[in-house]
N, C-alpha and C. Protein backbone atom coordinates (compact mmCIF):
# COMPACT_ATOMS: atom_id res chain seq x y z
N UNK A 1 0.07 -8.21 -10.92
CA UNK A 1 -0.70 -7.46 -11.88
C UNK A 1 0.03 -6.16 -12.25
N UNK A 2 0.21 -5.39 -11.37
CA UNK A 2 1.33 -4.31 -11.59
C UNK A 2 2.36 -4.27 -12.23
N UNK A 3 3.66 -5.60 -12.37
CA UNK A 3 4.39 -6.09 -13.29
C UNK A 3 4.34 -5.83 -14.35
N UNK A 4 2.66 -6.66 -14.40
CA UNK A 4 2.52 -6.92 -15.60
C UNK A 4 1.92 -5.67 -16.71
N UNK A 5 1.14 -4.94 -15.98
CA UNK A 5 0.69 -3.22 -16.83
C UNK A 5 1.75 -3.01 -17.15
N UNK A 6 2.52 -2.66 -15.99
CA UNK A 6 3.92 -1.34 -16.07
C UNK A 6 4.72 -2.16 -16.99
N UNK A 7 5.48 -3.20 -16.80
CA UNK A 7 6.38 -3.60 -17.66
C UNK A 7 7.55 -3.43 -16.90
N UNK A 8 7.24 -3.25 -15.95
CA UNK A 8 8.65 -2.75 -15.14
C UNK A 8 9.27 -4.10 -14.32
N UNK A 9 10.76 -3.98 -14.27
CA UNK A 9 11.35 -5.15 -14.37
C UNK A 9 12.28 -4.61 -12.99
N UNK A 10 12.06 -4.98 -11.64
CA UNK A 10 12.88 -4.38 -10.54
C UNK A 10 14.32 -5.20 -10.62
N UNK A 11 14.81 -4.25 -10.33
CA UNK A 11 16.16 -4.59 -10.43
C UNK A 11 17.34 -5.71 -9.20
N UNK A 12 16.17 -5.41 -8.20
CA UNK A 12 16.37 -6.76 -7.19
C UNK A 12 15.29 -7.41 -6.65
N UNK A 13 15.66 -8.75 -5.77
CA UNK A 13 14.09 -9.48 -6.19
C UNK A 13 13.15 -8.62 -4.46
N UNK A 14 12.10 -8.51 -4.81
CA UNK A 14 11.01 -7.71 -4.61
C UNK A 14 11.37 -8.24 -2.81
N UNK A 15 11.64 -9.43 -2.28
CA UNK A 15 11.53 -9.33 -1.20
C UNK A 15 12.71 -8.58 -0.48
N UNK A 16 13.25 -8.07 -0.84
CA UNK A 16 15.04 -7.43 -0.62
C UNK A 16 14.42 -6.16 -0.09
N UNK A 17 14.40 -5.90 1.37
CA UNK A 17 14.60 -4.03 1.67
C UNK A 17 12.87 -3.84 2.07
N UNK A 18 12.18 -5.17 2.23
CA UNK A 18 10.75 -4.95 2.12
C UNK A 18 10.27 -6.03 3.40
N UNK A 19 10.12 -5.77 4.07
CA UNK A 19 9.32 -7.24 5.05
C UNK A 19 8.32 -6.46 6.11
N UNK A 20 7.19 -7.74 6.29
CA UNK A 20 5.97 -6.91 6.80
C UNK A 20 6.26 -7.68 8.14
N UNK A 21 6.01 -6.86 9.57
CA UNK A 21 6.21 -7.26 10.90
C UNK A 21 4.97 -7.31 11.72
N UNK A 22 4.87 -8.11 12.52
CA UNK A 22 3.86 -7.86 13.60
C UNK A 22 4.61 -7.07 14.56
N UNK A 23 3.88 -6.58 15.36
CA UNK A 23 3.76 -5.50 16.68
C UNK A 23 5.12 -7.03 17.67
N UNK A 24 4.71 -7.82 17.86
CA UNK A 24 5.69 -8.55 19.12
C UNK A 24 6.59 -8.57 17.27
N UNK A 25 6.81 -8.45 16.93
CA UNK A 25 8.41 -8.61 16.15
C UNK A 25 9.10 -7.25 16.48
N UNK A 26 8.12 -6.09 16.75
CA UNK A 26 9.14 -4.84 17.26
C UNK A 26 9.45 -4.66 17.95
N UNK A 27 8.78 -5.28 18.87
CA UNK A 27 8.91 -4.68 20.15
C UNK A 27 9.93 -5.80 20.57
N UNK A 28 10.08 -7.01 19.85
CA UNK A 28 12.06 -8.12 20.67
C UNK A 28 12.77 -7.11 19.86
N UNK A 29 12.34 -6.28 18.67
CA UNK A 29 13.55 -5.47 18.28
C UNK A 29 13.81 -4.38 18.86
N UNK A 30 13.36 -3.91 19.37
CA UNK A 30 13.45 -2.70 20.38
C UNK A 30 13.88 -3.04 21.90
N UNK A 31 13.19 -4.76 22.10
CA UNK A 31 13.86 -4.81 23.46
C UNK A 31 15.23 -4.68 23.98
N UNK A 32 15.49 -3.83 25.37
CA UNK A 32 16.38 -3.70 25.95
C UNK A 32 17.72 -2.28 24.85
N UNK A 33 16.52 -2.07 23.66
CA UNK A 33 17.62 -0.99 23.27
C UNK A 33 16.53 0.68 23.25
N UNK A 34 15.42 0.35 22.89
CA UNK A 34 14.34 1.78 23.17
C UNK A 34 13.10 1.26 23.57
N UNK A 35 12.73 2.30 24.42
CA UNK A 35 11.03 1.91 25.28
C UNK A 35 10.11 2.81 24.50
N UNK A 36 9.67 1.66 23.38
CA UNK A 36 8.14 2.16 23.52
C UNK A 36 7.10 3.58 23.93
N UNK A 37 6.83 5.05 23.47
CA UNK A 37 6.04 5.53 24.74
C UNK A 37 4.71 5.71 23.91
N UNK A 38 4.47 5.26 22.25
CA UNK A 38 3.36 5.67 21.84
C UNK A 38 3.22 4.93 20.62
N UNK A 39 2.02 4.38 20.01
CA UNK A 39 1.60 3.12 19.20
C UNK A 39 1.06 3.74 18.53
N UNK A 40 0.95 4.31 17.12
CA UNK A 40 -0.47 4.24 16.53
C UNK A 40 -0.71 3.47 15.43
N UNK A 41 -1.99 3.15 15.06
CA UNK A 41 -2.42 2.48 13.98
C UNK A 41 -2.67 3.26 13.13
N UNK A 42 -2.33 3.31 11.60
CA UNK A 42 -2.80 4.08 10.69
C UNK A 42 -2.73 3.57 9.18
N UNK A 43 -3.24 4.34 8.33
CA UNK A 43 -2.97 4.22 7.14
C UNK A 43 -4.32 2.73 6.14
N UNK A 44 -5.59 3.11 6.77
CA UNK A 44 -6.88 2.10 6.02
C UNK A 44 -6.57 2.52 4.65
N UNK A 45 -6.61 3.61 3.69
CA UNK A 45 -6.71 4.24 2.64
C UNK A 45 -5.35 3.75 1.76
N UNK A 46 -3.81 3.58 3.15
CA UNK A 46 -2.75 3.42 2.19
C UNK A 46 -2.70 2.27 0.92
N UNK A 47 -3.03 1.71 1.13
CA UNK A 47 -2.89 0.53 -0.32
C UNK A 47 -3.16 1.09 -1.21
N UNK A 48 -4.53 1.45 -1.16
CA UNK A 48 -5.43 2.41 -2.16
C UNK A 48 -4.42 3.81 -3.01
N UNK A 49 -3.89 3.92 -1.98
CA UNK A 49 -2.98 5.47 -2.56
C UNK A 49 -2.10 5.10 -3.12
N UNK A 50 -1.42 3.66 -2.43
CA UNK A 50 -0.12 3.57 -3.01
C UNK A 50 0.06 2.60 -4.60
N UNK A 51 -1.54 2.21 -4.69
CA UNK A 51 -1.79 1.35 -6.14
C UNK A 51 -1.44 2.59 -7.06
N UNK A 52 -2.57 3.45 -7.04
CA UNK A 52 -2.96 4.44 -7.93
C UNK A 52 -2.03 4.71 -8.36
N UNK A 53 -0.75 5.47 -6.92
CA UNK A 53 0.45 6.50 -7.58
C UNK A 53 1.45 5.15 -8.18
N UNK A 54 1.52 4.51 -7.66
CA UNK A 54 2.45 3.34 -8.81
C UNK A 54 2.27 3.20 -10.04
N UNK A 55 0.93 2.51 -10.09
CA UNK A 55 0.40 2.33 -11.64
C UNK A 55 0.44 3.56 -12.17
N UNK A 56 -0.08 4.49 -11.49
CA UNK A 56 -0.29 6.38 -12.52
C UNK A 56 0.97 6.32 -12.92
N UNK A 57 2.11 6.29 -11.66
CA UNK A 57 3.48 6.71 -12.30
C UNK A 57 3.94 6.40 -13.70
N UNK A 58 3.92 4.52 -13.09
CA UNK A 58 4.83 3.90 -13.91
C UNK A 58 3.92 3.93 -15.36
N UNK A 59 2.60 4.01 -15.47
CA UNK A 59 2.12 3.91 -16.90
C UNK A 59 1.91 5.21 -17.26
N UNK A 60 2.07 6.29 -16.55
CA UNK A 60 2.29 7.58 -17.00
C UNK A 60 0.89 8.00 -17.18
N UNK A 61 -0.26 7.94 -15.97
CA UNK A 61 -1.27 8.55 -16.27
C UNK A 61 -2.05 9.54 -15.94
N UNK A 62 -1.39 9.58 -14.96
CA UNK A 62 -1.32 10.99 -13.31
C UNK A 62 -0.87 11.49 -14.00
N UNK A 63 -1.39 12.96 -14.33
CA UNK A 63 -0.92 14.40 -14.19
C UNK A 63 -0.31 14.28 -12.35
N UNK A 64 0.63 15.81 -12.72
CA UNK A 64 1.71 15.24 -11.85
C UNK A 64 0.79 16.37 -10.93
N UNK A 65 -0.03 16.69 -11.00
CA UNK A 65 -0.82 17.76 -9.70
C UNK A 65 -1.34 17.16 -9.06
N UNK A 66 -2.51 15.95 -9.56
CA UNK A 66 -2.66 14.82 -8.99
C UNK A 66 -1.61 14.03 -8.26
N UNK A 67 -0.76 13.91 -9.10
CA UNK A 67 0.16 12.91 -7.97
C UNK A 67 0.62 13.75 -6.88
N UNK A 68 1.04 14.81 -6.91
CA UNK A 68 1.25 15.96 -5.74
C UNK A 68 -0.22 15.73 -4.42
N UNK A 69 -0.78 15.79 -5.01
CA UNK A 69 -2.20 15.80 -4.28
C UNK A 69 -2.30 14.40 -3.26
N UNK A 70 -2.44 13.13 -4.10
CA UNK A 70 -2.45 12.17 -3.78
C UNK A 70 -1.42 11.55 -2.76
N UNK A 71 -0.01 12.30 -3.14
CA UNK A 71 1.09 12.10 -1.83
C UNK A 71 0.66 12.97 -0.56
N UNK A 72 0.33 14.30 -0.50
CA UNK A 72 -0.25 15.06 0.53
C UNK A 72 -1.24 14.37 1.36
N UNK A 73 -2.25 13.80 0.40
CA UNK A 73 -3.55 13.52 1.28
C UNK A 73 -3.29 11.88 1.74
N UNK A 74 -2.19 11.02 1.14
CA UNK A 74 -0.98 9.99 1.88
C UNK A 74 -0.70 10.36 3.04
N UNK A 75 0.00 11.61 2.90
CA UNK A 75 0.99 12.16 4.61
C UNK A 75 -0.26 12.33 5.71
N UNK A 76 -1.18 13.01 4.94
CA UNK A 76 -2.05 13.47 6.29
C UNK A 76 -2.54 12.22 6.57
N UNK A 77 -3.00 11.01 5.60
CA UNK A 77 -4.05 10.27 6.31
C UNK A 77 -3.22 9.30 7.26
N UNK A 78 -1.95 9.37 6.91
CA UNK A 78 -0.91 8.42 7.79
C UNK A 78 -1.25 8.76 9.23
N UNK A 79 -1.46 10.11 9.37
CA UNK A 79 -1.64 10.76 11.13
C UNK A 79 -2.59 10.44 11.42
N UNK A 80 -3.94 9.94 10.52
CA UNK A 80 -5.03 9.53 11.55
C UNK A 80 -5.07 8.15 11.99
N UNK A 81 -5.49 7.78 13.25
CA UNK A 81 -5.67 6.81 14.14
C UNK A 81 -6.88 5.98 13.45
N UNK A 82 -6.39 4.73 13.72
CA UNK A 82 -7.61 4.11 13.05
C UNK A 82 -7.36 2.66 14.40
N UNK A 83 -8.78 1.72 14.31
CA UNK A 83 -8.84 0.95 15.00
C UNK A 83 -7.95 -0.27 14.48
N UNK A 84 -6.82 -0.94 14.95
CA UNK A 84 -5.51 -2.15 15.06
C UNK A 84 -6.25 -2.91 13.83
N UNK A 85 -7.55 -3.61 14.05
CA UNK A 85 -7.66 -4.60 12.92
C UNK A 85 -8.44 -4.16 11.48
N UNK A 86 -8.26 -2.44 11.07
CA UNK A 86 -8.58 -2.28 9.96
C UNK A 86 -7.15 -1.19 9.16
N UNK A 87 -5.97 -1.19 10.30
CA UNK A 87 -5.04 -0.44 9.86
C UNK A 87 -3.88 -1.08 8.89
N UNK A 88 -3.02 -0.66 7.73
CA UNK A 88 -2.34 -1.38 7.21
C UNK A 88 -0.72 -0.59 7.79
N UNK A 89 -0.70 -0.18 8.69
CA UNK A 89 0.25 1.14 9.22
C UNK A 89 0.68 0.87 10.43
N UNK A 90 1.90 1.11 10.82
CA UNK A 90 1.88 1.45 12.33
C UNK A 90 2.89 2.43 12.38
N UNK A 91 2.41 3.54 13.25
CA UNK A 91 3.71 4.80 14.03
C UNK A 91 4.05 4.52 15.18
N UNK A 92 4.98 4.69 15.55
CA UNK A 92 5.43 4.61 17.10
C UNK A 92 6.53 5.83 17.28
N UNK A 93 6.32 5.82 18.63
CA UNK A 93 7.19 6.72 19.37
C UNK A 93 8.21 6.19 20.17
N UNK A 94 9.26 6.30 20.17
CA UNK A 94 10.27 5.29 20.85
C UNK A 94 11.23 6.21 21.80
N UNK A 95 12.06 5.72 22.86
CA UNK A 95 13.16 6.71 23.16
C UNK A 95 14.44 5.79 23.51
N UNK A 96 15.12 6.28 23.32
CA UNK A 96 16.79 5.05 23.28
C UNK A 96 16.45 5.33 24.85
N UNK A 97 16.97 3.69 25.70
CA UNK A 97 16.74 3.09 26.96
C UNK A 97 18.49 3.78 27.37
């Protein structure tokens, strides 16, 4: 649907530089090179933020104070904790083994 508003034509194909992981896909990637010391779940709201500022961008409908706004209140909501099966996010804390 987005494509199709914006008109916008990406310049490589969409799965390139983009892949979604489960929790055991990070953690064989991390095995035996960093331990793990902190998990969080975050980001219920991100989809929501990240439709708006796309479409605003790319069809040019955001005033750009709004979009200022809308990235801020992005960063902060990333820090709040939310419960595993309503988060679209994950943070972690890692330390090289």
């Amino acid at each position: 649907m987005y494509l199709r508003i914006s008109n916008y034509k990406p310049a490589t194909p969409i799965e390139i530089g983009h892949k979604h992981v489960f929790l055991g896909e990070i953690e064989k990637l991390f095995a035996n090179r960093f331990e793990i010391k902190d998990i969080r779940f975050c980001g219920f709201f991100m989809p929501l933020f990240s439709w708006i500022l796309a479409v605003g961008k790319r069809c040019k409908i955001l005033p750009v104070s709004i979009e200022r706004r809308l990235n801020c209140l992005r960063g902060w909501e990333s820090g709040v904790r939310y419960p595993r099966f309503i988060a679209f996010n994950i943070r972690l804390i890692a330390a090289k083994k």
